[in-house]
N, C-alpha and C. Protein backbone atom coordinates (compact mmCIF):
# COMPACT_ATOMS: atom_id res chain seq x y z
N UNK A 1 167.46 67.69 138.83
CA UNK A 1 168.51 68.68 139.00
C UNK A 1 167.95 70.03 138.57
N UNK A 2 168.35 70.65 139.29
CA UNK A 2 167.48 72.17 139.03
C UNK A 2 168.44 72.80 137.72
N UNK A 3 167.50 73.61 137.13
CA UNK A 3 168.18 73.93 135.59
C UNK A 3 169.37 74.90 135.47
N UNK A 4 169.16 75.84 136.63
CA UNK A 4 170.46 76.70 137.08
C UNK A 4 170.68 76.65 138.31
N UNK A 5 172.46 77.10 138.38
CA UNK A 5 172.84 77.53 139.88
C UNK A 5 171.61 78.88 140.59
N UNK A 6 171.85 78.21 141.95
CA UNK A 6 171.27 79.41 143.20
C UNK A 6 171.42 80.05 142.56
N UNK A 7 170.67 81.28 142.64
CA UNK A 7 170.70 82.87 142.27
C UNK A 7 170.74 83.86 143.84
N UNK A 8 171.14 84.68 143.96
CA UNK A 8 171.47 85.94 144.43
C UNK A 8 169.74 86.00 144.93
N UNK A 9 168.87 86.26 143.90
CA UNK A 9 167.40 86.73 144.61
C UNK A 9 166.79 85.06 145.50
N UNK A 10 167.22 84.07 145.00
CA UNK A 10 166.33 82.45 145.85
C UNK A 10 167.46 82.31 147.18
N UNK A 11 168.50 82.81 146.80
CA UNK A 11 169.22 82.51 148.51
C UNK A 11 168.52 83.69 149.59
N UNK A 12 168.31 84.94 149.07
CA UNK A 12 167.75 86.07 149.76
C UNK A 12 166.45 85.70 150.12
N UNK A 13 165.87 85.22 149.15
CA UNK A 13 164.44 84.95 150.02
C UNK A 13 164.53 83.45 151.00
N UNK A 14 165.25 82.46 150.57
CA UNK A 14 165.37 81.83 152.16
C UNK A 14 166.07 82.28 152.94
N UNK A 15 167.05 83.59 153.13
CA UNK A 15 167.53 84.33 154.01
C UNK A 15 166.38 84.55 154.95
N UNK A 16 165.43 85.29 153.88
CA UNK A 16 164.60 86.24 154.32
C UNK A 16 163.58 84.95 155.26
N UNK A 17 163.43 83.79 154.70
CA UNK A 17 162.28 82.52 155.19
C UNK A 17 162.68 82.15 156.74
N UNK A 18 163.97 82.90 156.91
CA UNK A 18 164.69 82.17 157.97
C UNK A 18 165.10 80.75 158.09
N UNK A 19 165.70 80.43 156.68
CA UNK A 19 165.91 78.65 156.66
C UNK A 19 167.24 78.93 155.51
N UNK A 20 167.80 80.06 155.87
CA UNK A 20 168.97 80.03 155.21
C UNK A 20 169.93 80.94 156.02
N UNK A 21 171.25 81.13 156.62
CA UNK A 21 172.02 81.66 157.49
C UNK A 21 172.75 83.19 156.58
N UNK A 22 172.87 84.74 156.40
CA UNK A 22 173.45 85.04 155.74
C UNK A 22 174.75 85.09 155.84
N UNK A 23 175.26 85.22 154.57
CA UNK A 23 176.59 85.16 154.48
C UNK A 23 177.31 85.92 154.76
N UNK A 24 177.83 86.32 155.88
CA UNK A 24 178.89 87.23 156.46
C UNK A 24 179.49 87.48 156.24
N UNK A 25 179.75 88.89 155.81
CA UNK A 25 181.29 89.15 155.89
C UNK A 25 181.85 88.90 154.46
N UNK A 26 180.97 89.41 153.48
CA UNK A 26 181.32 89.02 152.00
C UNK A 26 181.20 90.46 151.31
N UNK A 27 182.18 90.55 150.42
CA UNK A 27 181.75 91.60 149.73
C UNK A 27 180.31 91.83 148.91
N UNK A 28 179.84 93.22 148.38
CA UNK A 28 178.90 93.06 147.35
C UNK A 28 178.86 92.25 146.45
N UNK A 29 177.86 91.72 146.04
CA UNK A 29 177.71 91.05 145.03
C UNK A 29 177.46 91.72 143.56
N UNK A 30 177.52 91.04 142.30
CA UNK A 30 177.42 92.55 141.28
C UNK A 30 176.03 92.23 140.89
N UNK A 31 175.00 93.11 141.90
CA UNK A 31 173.59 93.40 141.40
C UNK A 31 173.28 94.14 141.01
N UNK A 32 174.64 95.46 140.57
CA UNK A 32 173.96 96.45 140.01
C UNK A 32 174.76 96.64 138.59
N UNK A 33 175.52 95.66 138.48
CA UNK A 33 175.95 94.83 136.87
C UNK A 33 175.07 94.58 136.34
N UNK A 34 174.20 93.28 136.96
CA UNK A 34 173.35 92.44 136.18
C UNK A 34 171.96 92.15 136.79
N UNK A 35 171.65 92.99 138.00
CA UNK A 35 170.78 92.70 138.75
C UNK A 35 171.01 91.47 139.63
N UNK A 36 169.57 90.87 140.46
CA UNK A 36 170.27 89.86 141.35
C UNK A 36 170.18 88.37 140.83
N UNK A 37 169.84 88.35 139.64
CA UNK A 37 169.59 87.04 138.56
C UNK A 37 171.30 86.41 138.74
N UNK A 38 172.02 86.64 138.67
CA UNK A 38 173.68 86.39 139.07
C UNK A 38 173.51 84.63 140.21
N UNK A 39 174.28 84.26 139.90
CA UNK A 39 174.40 82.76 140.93
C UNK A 39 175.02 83.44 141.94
N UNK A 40 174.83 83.21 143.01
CA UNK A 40 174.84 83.89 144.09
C UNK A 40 176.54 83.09 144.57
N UNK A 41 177.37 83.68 145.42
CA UNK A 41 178.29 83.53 145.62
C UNK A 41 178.82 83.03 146.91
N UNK A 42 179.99 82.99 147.00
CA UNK A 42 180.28 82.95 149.21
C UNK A 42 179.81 82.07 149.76
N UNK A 43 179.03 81.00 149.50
CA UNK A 43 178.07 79.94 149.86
C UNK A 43 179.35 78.92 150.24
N UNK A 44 179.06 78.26 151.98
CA UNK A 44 179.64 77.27 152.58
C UNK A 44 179.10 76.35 151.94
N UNK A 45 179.41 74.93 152.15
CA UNK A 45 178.68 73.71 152.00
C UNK A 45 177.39 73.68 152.94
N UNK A 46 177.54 73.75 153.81
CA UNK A 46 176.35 74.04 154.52
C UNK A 46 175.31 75.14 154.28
N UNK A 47 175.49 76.22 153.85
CA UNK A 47 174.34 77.17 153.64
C UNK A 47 174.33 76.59 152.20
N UNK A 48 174.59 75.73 151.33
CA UNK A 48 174.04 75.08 150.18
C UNK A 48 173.24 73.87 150.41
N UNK A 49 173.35 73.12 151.72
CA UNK A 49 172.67 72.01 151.79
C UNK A 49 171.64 72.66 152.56
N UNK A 50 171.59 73.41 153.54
CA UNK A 50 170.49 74.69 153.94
C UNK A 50 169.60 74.95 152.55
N UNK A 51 169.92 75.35 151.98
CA UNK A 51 169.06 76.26 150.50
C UNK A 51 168.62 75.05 150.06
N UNK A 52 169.07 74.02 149.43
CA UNK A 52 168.80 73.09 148.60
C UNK A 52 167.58 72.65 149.51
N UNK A 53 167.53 71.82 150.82
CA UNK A 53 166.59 71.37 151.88
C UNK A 53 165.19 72.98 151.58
N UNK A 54 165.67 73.88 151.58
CA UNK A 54 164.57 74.58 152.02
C UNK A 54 163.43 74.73 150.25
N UNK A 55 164.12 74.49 149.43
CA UNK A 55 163.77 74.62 148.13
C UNK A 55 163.02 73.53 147.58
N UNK A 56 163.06 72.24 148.89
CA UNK A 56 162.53 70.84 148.65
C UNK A 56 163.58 69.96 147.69
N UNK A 57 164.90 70.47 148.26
CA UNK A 57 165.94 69.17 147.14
C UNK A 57 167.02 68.77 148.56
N UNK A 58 168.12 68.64 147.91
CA UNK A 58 169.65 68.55 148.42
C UNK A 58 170.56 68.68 147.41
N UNK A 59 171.55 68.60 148.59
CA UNK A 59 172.86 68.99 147.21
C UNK A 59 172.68 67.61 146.35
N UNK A 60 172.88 67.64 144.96
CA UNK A 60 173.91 66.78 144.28
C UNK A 60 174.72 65.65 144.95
N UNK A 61 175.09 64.56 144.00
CA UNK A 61 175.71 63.72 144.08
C UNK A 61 176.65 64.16 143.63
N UNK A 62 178.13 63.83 143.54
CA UNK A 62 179.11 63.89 142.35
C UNK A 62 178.56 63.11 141.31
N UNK A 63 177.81 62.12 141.23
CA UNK A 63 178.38 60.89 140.36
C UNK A 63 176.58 61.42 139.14
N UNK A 64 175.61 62.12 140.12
CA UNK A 64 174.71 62.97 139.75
C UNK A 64 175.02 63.94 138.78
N UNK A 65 175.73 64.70 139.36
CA UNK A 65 176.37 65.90 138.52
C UNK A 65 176.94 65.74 137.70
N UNK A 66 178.11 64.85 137.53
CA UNK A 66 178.80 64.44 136.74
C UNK A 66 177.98 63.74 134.96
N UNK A 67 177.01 62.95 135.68
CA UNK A 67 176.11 62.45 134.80
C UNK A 67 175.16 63.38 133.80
N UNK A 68 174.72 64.34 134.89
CA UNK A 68 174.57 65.27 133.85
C UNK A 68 175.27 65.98 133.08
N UNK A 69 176.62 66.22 133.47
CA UNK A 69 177.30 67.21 132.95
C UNK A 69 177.87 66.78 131.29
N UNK A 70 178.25 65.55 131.55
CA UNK A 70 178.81 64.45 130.70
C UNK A 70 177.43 63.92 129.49
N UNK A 71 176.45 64.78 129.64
CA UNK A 71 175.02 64.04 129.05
C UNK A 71 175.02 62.99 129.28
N UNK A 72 175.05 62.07 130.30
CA UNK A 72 174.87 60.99 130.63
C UNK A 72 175.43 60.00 130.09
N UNK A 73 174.72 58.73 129.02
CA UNK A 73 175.48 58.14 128.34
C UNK A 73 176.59 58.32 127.18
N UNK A 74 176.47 59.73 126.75
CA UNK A 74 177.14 60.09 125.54
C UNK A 74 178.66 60.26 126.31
N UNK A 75 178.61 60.58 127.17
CA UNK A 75 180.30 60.92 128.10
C UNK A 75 181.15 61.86 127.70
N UNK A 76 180.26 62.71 127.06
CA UNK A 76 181.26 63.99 126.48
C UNK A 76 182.22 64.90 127.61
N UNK A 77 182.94 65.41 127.38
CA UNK A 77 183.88 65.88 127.83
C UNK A 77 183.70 67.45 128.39
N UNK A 78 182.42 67.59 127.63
CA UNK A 78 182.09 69.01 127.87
C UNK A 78 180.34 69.08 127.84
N UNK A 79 179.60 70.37 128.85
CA UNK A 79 178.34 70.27 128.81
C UNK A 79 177.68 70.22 127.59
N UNK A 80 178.34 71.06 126.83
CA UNK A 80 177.91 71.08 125.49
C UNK A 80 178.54 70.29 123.82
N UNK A 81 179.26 69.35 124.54
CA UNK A 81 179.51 67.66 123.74
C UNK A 81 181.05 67.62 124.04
N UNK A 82 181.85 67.70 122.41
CA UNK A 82 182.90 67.28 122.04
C UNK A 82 183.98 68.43 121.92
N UNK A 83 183.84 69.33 121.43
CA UNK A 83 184.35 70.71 120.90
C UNK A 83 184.96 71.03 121.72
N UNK A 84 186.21 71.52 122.22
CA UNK A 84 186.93 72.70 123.45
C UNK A 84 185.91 74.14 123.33
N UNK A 85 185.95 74.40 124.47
CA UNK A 85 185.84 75.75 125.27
C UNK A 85 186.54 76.70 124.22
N UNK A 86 185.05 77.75 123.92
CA UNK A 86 185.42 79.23 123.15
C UNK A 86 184.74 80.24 124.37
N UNK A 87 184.58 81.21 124.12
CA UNK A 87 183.92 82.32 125.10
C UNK A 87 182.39 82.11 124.94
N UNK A 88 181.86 81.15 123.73
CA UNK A 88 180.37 81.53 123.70
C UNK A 88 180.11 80.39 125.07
N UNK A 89 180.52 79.55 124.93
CA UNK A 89 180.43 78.29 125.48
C UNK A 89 180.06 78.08 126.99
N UNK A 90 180.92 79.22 127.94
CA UNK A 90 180.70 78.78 129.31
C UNK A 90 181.37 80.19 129.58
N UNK A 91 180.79 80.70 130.66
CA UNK A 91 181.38 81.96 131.73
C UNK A 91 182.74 81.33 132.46
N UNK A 92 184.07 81.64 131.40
CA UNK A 92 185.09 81.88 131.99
C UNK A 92 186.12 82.35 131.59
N UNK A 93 187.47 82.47 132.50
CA UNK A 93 188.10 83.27 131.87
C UNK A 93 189.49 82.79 130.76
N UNK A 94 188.76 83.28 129.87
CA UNK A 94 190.08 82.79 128.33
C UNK A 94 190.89 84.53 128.45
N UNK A 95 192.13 84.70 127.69
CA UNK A 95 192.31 85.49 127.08
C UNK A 95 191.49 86.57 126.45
N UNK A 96 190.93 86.04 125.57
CA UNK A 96 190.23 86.72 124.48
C UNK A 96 188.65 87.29 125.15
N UNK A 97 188.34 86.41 126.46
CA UNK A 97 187.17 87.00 127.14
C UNK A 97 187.11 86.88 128.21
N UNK A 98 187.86 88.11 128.60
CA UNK A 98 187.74 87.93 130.50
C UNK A 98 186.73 88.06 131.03
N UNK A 99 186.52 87.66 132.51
CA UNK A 99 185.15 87.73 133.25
C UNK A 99 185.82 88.70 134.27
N UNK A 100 184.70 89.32 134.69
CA UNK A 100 185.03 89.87 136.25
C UNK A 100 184.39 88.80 136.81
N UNK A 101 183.21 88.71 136.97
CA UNK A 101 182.48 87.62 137.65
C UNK A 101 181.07 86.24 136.91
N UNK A 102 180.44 86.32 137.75
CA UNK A 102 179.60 85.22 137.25
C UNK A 102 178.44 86.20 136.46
N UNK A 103 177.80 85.76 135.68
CA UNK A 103 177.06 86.18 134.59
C UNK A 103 175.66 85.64 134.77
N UNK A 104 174.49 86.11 134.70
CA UNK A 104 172.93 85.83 134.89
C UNK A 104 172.69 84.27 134.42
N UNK A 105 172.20 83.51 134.43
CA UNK A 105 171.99 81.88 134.68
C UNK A 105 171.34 82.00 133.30
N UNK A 106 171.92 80.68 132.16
CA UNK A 106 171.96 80.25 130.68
C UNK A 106 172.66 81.84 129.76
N UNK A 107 173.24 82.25 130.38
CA UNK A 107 174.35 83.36 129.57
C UNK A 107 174.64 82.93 128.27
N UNK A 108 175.05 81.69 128.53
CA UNK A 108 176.00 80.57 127.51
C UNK A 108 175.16 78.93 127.03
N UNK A 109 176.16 78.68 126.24
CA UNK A 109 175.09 77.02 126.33
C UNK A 109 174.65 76.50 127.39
N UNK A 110 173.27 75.64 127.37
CA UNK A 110 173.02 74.68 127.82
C UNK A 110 173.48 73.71 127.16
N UNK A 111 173.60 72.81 128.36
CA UNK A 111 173.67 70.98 128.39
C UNK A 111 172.73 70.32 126.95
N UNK A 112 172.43 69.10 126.49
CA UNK A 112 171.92 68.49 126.31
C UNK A 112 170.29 68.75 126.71
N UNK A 113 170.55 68.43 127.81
CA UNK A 113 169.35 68.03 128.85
C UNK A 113 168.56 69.14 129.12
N UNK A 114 169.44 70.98 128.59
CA UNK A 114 168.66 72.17 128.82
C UNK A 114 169.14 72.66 130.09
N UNK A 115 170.19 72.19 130.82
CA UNK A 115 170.70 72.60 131.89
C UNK A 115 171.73 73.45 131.72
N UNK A 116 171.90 74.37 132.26
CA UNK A 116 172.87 75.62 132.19
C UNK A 116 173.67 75.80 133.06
N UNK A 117 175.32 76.10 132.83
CA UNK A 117 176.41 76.65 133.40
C UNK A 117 177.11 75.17 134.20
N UNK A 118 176.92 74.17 133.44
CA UNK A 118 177.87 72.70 134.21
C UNK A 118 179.12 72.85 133.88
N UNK A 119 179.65 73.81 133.25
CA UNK A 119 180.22 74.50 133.26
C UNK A 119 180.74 76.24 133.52
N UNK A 120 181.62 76.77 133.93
CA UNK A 120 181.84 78.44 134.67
C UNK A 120 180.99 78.84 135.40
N UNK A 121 180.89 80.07 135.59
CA UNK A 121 179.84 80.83 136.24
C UNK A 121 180.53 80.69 138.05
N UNK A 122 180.02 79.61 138.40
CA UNK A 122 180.06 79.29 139.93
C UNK A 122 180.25 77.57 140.11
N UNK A 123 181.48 77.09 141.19
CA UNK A 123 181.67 76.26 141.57
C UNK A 123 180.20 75.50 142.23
N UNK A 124 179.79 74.30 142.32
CA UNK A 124 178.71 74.19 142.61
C UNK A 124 178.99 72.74 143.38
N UNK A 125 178.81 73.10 145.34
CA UNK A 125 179.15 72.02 146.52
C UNK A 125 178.04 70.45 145.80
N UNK A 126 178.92 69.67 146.01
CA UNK A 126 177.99 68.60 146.08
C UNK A 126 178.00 67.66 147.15
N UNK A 127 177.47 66.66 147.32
CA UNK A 127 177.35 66.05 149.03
C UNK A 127 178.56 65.52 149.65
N UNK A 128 179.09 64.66 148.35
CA UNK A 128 180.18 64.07 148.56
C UNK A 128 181.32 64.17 149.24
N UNK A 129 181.98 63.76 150.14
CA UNK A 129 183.44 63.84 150.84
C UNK A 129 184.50 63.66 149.76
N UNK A 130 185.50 64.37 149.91
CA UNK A 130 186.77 64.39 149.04
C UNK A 130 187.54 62.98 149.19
N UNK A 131 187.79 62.36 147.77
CA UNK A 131 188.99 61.05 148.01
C UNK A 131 189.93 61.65 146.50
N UNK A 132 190.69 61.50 146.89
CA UNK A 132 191.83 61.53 145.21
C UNK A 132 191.11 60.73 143.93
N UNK A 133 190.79 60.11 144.60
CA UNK A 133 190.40 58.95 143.10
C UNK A 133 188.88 58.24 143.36
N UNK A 134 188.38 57.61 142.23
CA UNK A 134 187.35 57.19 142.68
C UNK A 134 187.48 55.20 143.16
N UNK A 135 188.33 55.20 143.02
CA UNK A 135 188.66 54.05 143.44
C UNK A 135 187.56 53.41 144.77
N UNK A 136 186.67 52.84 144.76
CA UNK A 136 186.05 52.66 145.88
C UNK A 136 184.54 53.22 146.24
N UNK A 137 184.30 54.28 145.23
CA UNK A 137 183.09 54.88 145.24
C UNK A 137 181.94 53.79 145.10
N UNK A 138 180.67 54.50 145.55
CA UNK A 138 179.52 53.50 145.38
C UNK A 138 179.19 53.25 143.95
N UNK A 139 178.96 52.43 143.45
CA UNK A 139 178.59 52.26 142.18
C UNK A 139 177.36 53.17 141.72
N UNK A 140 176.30 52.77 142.37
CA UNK A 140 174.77 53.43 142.25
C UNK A 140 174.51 55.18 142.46
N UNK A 141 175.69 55.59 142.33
CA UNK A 141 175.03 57.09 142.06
C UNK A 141 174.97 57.80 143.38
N UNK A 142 175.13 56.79 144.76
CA UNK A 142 174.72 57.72 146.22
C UNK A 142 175.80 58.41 146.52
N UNK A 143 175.85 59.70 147.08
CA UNK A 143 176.95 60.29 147.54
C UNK A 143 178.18 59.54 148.37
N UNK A 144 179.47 59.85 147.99
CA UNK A 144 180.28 58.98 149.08
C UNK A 144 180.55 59.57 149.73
N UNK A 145 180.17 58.76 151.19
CA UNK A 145 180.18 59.47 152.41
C UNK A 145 181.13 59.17 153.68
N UNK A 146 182.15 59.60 154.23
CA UNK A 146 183.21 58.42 154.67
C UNK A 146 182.35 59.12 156.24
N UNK A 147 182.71 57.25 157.47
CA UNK A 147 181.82 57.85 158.56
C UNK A 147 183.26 57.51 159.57
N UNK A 148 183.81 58.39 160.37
CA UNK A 148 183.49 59.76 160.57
C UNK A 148 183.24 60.50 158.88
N UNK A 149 182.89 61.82 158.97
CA UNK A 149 182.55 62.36 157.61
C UNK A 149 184.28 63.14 157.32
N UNK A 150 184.84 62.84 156.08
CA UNK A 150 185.90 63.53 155.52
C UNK A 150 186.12 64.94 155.59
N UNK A 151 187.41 65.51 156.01
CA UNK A 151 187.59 66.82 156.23
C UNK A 151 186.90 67.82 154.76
N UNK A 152 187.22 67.38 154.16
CA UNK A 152 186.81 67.92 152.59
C UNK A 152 185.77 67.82 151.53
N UNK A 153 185.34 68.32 151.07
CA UNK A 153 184.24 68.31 150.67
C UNK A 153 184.32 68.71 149.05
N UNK A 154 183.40 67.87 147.57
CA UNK A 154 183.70 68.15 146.45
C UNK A 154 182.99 68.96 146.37
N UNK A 155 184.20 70.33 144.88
CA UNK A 155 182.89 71.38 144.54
C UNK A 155 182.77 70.90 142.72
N UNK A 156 182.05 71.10 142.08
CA UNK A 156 181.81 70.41 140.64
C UNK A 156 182.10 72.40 139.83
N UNK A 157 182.53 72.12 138.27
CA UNK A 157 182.09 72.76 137.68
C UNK A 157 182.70 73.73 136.89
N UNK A 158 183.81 73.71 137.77
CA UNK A 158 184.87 75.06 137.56
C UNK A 158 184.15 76.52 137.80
N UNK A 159 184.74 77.67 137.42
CA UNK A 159 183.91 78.92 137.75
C UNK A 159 184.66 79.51 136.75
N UNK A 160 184.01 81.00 136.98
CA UNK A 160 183.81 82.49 135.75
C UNK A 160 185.97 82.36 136.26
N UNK A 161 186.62 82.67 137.05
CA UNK A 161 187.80 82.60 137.45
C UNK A 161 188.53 81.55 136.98
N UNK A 162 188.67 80.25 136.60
CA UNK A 162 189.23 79.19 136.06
C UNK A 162 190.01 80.04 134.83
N UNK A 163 191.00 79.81 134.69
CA UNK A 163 191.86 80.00 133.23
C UNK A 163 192.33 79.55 132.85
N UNK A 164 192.28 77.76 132.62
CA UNK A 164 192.87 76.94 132.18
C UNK A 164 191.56 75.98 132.09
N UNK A 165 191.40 75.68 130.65
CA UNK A 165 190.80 74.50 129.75
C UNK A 165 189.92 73.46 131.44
N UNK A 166 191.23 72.85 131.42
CA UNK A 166 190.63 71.48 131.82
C UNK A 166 189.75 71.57 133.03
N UNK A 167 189.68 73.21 133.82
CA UNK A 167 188.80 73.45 134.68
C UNK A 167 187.63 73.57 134.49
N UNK A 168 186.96 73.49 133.47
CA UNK A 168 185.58 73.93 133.08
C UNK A 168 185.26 71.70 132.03
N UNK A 169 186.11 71.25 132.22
CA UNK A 169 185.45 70.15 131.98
C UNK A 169 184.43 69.08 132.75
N UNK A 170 183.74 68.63 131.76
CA UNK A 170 182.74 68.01 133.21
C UNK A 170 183.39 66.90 133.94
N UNK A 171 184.47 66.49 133.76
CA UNK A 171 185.10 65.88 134.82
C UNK A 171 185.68 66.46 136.07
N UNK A 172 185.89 67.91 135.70
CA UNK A 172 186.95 68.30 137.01
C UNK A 172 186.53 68.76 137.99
N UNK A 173 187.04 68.33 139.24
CA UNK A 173 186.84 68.42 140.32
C UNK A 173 187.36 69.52 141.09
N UNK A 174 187.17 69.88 142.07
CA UNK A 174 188.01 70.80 143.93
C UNK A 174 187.35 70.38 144.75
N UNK A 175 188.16 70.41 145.65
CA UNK A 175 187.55 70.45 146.97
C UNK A 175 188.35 71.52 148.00
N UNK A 176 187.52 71.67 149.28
CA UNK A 176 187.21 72.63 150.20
C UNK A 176 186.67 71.78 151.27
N UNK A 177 186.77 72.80 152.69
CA UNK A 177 186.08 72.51 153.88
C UNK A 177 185.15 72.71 153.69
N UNK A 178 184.24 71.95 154.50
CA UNK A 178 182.88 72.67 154.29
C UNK A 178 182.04 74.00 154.58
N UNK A 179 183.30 74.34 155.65
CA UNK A 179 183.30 75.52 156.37
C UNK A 179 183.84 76.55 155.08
N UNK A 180 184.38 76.14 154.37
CA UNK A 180 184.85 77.75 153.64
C UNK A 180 184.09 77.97 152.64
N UNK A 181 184.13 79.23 152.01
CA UNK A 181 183.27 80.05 151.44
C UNK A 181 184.51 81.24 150.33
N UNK A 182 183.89 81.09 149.03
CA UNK A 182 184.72 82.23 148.08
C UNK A 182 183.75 82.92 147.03
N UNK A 183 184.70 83.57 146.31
CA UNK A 183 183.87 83.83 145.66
C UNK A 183 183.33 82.98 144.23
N UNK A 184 183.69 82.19 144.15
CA UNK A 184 183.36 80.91 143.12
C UNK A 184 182.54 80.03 143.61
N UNK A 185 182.14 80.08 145.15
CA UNK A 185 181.45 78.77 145.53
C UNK A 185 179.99 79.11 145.32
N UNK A 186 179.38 78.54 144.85
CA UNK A 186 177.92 78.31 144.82
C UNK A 186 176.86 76.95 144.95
N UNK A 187 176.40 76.89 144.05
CA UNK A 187 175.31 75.51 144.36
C UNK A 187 174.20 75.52 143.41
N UNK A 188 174.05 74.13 143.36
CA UNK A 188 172.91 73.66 142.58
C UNK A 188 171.80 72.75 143.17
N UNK A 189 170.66 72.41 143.05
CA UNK A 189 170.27 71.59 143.79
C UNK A 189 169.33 70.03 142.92
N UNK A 190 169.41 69.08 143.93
CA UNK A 190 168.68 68.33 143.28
C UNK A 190 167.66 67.56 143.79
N UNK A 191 167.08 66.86 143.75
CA UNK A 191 165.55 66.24 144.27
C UNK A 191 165.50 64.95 143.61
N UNK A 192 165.28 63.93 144.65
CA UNK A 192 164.63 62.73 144.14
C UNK A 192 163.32 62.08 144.25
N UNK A 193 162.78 62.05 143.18
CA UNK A 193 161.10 61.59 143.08
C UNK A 193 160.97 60.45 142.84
N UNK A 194 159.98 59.20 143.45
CA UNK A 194 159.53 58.13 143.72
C UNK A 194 158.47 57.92 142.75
């Protein structure tokens, strides 16, 4: 699993590789906030499985993501264990620390594992088709994939916009078409080695 979300400058240069589609029709991004280090935004499911393929990965599993997010066997509730969500913790929005947007990649804690933002920042597509429950999922970790493929598609992670707790836990879920695009959607990627 790659250690941060896409950035703003690795989607531009597979823009630029021609193995990534740009994103139309989106407002600026804030590169002249934080430069283009920022998780890049507006990203369909498809121009994330685009990026991920061109970077030598794919999207995520849920059951992937999740695993990391949760430190794996420990099953914490949060990337960074047991504790609720303060402002140091994850890019989002509390009271006491609003966001305008997403914030440069490890802003806040890492994971366990050294992985950054499995929580806020940017929603992050994973392969999986949307079901309510997991009732039925594969056991082994492979994306669930319904054939025909499901209108909907999971995003992991919560984002810098979430204002309520239980969105930034590593359990919680959204979903989306694959076709749509906001400003919370982003991506992470992952790779499997033999």
């Amino acid at each position: 699993m790659s250690r941060t979300e896409v950035t703003v400058t690795q989607y531009a240069a597979c823009e630029a590789a021609g193995a990534c589609q740009p994103r139309a029709g989106i407002p600026q991004e804030p590169v002249d906030r934080w430069g283009a280090g920022v998780p890049t935004q507006w990203l369909t499911w498809d121009q994330a499985g685009a990026f991920c393929a061109w970077a030598g990965g794919r999207r995520c599993t849920e059951a992937e993501w999740e695993w990391a997010a949760r430190n794996g066997p420990a099953g914490d509730p949060y990337p960074w264990g047991t504790k609720p969500s303060d402002c140091n913790d994850a890019v989002w929005t509390l009271p006491a620390c609003p966001r305008a947007g997403p914030e440069p990649p490890c802003a806040r804690k890492a994971g366990a594992w050294g992985l950054c933002d499995l929580a806020g920042n940017v929603l992050e597509w994973v392969e999986d088709d949307w079901h309510p429950t997991y009732a039925g999922a594969p056991a082994d970790g492979t994306a669930w994939v319904d054939t025909p493929r499901a209108g909907k598609r999971v995003l992991k992670g919560g984002s810098y916009a979430h204002v309520f707790e239980d969105g930034i836990r590593s359990a919680w879920r959204d979903r989306a078409n694959p076709g749509d695009s906001a400003a919370m959607f982003g991506a992470r990627c992952c790779a499997t080695f033999e």
